[in-house]
Protein backbone atom coordinates (compact mmCIF):
# COMPACT_ATOMS: atom_id res chain seq x y z
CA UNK A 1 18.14 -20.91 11.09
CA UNK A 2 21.47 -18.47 11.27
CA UNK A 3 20.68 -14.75 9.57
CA UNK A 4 22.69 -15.90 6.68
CA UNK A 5 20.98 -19.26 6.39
CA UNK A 6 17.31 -16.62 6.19
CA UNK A 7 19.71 -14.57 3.36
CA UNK A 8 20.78 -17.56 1.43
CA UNK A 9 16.56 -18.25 1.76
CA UNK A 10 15.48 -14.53 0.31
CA UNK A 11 18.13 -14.28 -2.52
CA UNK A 12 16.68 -18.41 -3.73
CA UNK A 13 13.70 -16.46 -4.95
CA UNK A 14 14.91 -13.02 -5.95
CA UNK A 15 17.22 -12.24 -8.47
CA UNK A 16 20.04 -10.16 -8.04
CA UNK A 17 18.40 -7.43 -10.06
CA UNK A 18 15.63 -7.25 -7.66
CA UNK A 19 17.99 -7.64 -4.89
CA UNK A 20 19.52 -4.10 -6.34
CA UNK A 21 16.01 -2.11 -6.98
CA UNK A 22 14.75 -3.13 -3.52
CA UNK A 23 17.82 -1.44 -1.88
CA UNK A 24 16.95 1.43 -4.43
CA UNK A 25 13.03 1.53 -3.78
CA UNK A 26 12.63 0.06 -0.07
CA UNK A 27 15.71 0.47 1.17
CA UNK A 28 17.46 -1.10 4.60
CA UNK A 29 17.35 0.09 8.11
CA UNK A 30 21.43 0.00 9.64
CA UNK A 31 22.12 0.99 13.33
CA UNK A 32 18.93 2.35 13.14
CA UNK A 33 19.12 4.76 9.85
CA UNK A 34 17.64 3.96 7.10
CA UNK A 35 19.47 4.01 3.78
CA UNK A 36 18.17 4.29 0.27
CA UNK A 37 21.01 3.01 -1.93
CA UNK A 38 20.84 4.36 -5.91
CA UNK A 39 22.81 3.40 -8.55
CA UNK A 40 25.36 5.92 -8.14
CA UNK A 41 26.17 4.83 -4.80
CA UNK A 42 26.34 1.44 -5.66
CA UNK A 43 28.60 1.63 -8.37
CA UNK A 44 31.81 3.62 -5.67
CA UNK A 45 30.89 1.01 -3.66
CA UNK A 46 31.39 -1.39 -5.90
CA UNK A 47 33.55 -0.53 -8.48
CA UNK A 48 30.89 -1.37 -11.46
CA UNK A 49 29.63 1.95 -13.66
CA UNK A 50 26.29 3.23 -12.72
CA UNK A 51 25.24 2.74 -16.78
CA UNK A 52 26.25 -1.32 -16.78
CA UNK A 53 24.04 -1.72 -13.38
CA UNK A 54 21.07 0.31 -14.56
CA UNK A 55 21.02 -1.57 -17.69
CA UNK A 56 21.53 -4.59 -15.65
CA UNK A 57 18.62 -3.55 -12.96
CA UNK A 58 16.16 -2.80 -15.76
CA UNK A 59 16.51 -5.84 -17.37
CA UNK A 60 18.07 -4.45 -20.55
CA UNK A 61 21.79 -5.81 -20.66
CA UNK A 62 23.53 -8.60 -18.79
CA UNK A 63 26.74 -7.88 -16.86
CA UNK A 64 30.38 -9.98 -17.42
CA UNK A 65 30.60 -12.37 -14.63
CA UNK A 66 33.04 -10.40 -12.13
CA UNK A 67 30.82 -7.79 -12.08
CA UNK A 68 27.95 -9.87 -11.28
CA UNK A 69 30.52 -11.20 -8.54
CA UNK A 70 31.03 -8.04 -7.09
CA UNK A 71 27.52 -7.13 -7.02
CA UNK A 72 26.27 -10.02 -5.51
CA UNK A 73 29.21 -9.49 -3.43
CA UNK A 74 28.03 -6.65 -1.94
CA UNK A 75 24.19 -6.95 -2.20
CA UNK A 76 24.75 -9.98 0.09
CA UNK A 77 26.51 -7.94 2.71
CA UNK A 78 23.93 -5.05 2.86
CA UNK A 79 21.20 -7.33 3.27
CA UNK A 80 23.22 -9.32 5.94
CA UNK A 81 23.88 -5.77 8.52
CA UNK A 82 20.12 -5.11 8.21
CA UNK A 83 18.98 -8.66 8.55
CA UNK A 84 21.17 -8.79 11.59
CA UNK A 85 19.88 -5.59 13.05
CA UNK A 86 16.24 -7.04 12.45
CA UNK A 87 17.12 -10.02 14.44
CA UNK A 88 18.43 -8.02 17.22
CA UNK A 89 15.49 -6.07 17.95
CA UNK A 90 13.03 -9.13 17.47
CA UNK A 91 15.44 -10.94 20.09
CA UNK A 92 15.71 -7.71 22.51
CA UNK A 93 11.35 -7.34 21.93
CA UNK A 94 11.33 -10.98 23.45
CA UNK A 95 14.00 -10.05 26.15
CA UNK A 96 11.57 -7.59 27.36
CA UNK A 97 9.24 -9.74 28.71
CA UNK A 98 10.23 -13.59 29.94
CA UNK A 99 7.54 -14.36 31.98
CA UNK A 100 4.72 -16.61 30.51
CA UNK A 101 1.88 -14.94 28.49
CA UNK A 102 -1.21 -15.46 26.10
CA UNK A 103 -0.35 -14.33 23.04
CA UNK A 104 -2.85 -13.96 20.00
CA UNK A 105 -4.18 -15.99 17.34
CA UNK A 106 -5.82 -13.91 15.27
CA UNK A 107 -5.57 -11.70 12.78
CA UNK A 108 -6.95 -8.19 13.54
CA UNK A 109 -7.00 -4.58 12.46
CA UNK A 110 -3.94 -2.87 12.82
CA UNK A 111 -4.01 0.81 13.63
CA UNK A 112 -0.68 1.85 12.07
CA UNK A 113 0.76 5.28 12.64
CA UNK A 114 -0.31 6.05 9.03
CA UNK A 115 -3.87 4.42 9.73
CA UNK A 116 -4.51 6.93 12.05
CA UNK A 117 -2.84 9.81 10.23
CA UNK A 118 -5.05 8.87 7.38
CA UNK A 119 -8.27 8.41 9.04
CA UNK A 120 -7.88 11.70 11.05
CA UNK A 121 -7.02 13.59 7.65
CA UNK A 122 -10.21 12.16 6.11
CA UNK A 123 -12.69 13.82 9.13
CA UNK A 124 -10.38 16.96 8.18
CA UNK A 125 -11.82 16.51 4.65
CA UNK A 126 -15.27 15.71 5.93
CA UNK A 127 -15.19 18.80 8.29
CA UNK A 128 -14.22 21.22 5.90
CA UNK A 129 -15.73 19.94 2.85
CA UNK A 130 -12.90 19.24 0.74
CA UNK A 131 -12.33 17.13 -2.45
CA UNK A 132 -9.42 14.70 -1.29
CA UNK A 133 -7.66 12.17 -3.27
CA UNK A 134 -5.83 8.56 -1.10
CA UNK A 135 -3.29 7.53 -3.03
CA UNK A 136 -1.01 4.21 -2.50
CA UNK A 137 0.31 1.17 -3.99
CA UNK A 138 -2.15 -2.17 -3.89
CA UNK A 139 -1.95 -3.92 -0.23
CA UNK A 140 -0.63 -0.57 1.48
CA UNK A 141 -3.92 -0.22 2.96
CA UNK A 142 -6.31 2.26 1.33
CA UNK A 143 -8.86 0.16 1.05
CA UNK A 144 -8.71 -1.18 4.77
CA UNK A 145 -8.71 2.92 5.93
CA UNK A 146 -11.73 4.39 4.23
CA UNK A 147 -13.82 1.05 5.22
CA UNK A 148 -13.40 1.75 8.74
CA UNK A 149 -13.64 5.47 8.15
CA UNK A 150 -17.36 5.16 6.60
CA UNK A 151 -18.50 2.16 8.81
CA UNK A 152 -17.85 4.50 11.74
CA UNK A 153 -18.46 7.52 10.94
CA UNK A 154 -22.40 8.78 9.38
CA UNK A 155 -23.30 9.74 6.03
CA UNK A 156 -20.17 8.51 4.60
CA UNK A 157 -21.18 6.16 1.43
CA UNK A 158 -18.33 4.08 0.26
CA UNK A 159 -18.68 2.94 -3.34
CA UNK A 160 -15.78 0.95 -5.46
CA UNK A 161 -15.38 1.72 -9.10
CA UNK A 162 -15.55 -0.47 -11.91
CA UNK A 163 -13.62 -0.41 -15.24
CA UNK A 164 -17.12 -1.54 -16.93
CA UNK A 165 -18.71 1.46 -15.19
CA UNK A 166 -20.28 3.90 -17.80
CA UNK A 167 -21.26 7.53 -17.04
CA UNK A 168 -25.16 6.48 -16.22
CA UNK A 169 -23.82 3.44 -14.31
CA UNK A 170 -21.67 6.09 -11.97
CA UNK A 171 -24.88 7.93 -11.36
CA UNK A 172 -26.78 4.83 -10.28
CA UNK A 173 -24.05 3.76 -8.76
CA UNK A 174 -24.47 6.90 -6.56
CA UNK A 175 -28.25 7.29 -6.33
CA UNK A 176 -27.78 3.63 -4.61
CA UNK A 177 -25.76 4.37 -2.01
CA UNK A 178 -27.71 7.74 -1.18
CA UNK A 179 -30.74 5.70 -1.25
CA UNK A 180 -32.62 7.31 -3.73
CA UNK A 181 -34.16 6.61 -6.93
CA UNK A 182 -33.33 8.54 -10.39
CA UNK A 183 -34.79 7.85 -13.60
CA UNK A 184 -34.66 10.21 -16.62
CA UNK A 185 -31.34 11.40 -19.03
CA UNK A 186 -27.88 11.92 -17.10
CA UNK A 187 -28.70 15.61 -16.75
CA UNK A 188 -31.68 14.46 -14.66
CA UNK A 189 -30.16 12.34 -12.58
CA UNK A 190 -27.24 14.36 -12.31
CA UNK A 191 -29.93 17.12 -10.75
CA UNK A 192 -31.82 14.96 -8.89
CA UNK A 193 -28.09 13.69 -6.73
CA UNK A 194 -27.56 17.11 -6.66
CA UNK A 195 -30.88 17.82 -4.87
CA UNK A 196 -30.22 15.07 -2.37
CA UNK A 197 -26.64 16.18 -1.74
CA UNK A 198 -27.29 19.59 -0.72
CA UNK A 199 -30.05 18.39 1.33
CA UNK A 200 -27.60 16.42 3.14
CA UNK A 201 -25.21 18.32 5.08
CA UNK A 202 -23.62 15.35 6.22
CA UNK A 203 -23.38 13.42 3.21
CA UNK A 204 -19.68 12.14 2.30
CA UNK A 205 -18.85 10.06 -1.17
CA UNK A 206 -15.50 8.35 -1.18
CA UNK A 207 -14.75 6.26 -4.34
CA UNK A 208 -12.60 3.45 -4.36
CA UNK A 209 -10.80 2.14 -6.96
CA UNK A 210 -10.98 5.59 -9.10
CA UNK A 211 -8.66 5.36 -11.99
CA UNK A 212 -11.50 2.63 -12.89
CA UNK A 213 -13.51 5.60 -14.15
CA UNK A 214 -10.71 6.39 -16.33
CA UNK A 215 -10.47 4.48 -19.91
CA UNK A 216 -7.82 5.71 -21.45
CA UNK A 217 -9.11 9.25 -23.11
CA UNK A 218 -12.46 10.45 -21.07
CA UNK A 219 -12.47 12.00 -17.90
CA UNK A 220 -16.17 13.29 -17.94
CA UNK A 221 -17.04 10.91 -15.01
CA UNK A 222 -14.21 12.55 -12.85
CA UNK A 223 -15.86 16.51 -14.25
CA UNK A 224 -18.92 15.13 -13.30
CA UNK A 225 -17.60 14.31 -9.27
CA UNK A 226 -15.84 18.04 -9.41
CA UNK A 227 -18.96 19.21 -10.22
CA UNK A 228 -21.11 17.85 -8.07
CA UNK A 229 -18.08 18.59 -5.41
CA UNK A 230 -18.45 22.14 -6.46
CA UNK A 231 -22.36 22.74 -6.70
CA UNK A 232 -23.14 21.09 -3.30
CA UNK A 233 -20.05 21.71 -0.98
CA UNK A 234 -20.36 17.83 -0.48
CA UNK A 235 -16.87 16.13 0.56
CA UNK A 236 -15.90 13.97 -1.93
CA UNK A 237 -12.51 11.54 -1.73
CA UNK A 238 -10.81 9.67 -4.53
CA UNK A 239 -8.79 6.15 -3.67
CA UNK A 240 -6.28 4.44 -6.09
CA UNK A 241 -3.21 3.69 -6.69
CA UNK A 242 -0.15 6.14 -8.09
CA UNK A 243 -2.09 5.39 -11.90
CA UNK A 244 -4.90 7.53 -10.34
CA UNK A 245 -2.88 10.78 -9.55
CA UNK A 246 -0.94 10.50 -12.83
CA UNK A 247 -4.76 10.94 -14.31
CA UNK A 248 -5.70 13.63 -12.49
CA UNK A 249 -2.08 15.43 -12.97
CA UNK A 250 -2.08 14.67 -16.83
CA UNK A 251 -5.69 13.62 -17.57
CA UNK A 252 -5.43 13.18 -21.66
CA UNK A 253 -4.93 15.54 -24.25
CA UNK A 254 -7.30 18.60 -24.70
CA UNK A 255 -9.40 16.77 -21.76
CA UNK A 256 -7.20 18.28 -18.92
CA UNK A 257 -8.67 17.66 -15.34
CA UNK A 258 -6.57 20.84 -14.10
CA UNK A 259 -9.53 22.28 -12.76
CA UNK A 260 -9.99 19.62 -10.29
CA UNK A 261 -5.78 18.82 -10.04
CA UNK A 262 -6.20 22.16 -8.69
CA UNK A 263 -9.18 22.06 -6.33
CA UNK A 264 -7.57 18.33 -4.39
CA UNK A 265 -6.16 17.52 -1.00
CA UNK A 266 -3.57 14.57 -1.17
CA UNK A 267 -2.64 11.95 1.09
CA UNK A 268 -0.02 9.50 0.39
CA UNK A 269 0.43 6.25 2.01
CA UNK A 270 3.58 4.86 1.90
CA UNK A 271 3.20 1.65 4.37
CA UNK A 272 3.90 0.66 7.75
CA UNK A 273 7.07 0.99 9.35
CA UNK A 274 9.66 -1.94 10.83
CA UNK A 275 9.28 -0.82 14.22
CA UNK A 276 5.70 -1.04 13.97
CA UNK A 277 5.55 -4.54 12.63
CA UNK A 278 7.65 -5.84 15.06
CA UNK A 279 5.15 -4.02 17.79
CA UNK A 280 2.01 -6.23 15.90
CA UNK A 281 4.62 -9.68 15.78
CA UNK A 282 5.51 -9.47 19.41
CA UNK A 283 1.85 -9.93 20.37
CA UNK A 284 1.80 -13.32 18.71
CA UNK A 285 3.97 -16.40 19.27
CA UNK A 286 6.42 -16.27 15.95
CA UNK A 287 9.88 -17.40 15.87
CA UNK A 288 12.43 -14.40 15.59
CA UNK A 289 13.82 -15.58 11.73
CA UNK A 290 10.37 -15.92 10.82
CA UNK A 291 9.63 -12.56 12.83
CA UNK A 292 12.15 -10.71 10.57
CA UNK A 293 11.33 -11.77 7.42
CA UNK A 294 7.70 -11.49 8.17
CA UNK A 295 8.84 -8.23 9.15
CA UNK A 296 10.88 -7.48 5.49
CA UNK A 297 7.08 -9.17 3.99
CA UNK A 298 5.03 -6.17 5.77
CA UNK A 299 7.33 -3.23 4.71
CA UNK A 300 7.51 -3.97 1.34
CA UNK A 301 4.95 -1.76 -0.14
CA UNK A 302 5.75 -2.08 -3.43
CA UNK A 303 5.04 -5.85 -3.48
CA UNK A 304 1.44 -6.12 -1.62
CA UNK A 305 2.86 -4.45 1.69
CA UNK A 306 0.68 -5.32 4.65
CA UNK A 307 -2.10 -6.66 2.35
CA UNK A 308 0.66 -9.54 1.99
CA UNK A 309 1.50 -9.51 5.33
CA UNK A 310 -1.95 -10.54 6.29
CA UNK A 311 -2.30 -12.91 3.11
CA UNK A 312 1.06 -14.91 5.10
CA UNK A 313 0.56 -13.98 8.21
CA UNK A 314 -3.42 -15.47 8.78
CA UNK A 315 -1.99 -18.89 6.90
CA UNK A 316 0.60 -19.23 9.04
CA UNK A 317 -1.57 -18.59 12.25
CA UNK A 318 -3.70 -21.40 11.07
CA UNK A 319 -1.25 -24.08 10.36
CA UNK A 320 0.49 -23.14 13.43
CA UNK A 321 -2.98 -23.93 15.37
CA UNK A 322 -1.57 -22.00 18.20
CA UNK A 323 1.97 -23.11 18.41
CA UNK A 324 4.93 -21.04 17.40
CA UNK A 325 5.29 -20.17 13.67
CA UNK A 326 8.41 -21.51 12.21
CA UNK A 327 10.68 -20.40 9.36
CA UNK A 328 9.02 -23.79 7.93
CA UNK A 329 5.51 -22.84 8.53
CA UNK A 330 6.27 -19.01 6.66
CA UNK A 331 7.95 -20.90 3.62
CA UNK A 332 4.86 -23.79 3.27
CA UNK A 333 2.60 -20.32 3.56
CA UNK A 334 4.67 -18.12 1.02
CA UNK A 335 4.73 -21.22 -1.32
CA UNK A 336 0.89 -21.29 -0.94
CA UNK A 337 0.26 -18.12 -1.70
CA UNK A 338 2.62 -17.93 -4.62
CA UNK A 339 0.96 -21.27 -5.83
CA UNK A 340 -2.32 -19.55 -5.72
């Protein structure tokens, strides 16, 4: 399959208004810089007024036929220098090495740039007791970090949120994973954690899933985590996505949460890189057009990121049963997924 043949492929199941925001919000790597195009941009380039395409891009207006020409026009070429630079590297990656090798079958834990970053700013948090707060879109990764982070490291007690959760169900919740038993009103077994925690100097709690314990007005359960952050000294880390730090900037109303806005460490994740894929791809036996797009699959953090990646990626490992994946194979696997 020629790169505009893999094009044709990508634009059959995106509109053009996606098309447009993902040059906006992903963006395209070109002789190896990468390019965020806005709206303002794209109208010089293409003659259409930045109003008609925003309108257009957000789904609020449709656009005379020309323009639509003209944007598709050059959407189409865009996406055609960077699909052609992808294929490049995946061919010159392959180039590298012609002699005859084992390659892998199975999925595995990839230690991204970021998933080290991330992991070594956590122990920074553990070390010196700070309240941190993880922060990415769904299938960036956040999830797969602080796993690894508590299963290797002691004391560190991983709980995930719950939308259902009430205040007394947080504090079991916690008494749980500390291994303790509380009984009593809140303020008891708010007292009784507290005991424990100081007790345990190397106690961690990272909860994920954390705008859970938001419902739309109270934030007492994330007071209740400051405090206890505050009283004992113990490290405490907050995962969601950008929903949670929009709580804890705004919180709601006369129930502010500036006191603990203030008191945070952030870390962002913003998803794994091209280069980095393509390190992960050339260890397996993938076709390069189904190498690129897999490749355009992983970076897109906005839309599941790696979490996707591996989703695609593991199916197409399977029905390959060791062979090479195909373009085919990645299309039956996409369908799949979108199926399901």
């Amino acid at each position: 399959m020629e790169a505009r043949a893999l094009i044709e492929q990508r634009r059959s199941s995106a509109s053009l208004e996606d098309r447009i925001n993902r040059l906006r919000d992903v963006g395209v790597t070109i002789n190896g810089v990468r390019y965020n195009y806005n709206f303002t941009q794209i109208s010089a380039a293409t003659g259409v007024s930045r109003s008609a395409i925003s309108m257009f891009a957000n789904g609020h207006m449709k656009i005379r036929p020309e323009q639509e020409a003209k944007l598709n026009e050059w959407v189409t070429a865009i996406e055609a220098q960077a699909e052609s630079e992808v294929l490049e590297n995946v061919h010159d990656a392959e180039m590298e090495n012609e002699a005859p090798r084992a390659f892998k079958r199975e999925i595995e834990l990839y230690k991204t740039r970021e998933f080290i970053e991330a992991t070594g700013l956590l122990e920074w948090t553990r070390e010196k007791r700070k309240m941190c707060v993880v922060i990415g879109y769904p299938g960036i990764g956040k999830t797969t970090v602080v796993r690894e982070f508590a299963q290797r490291v002691q004391g560190v007690h991983l709980m995930t949120c719950r939308s259902t959760m009430r205040m007394r169900d947080l504090l079991d919740t916690i008494a749980d994973s500390l291994g303790i038993a509380v009984g009593g009103s809140n303020d008891e077994r708010v007292r009784r954690i507290q005991r424990e925690l100081t007790a345990r100097e190397d106690a961690m709690l990272i909860f994920d899933e954390a705008d859970h314990l938001y419902n739309g007005w109270d934030v007492k359960k994330f007071e209740l985590l400051r405090q206890l952050w505050d009283e004992t000294g113990t490290p405490i880390v907050l995962v969601g996505p950008p929903r949670l730090e929009e709580i804890l900037t705004h919180g709601s109303g006369r129930a502010n949460l500036s006191q603990l806005y203030r008191r945070k460490y952030e870390i962002k994740l913003t998803g794994i890189k091209p280069d980095e894929v393509r390190e992960i791809l050339a260890q397996y036996d993938v076709e390069p057009h189904a190498a690129a797009e897999l490749t355009l699959i992983a970076t897109d953090a906005r839309h599941g990121g790696m979490g996707n990646f591996i989703e695609i990626f593991g199916m197409c490992l399977e029905a390959a049963s060791g062979a090479t994946v195909t373009p085919e194979i990645l299309a039956g696997a996409r369908c799949y997924k979108l199926q399901g």
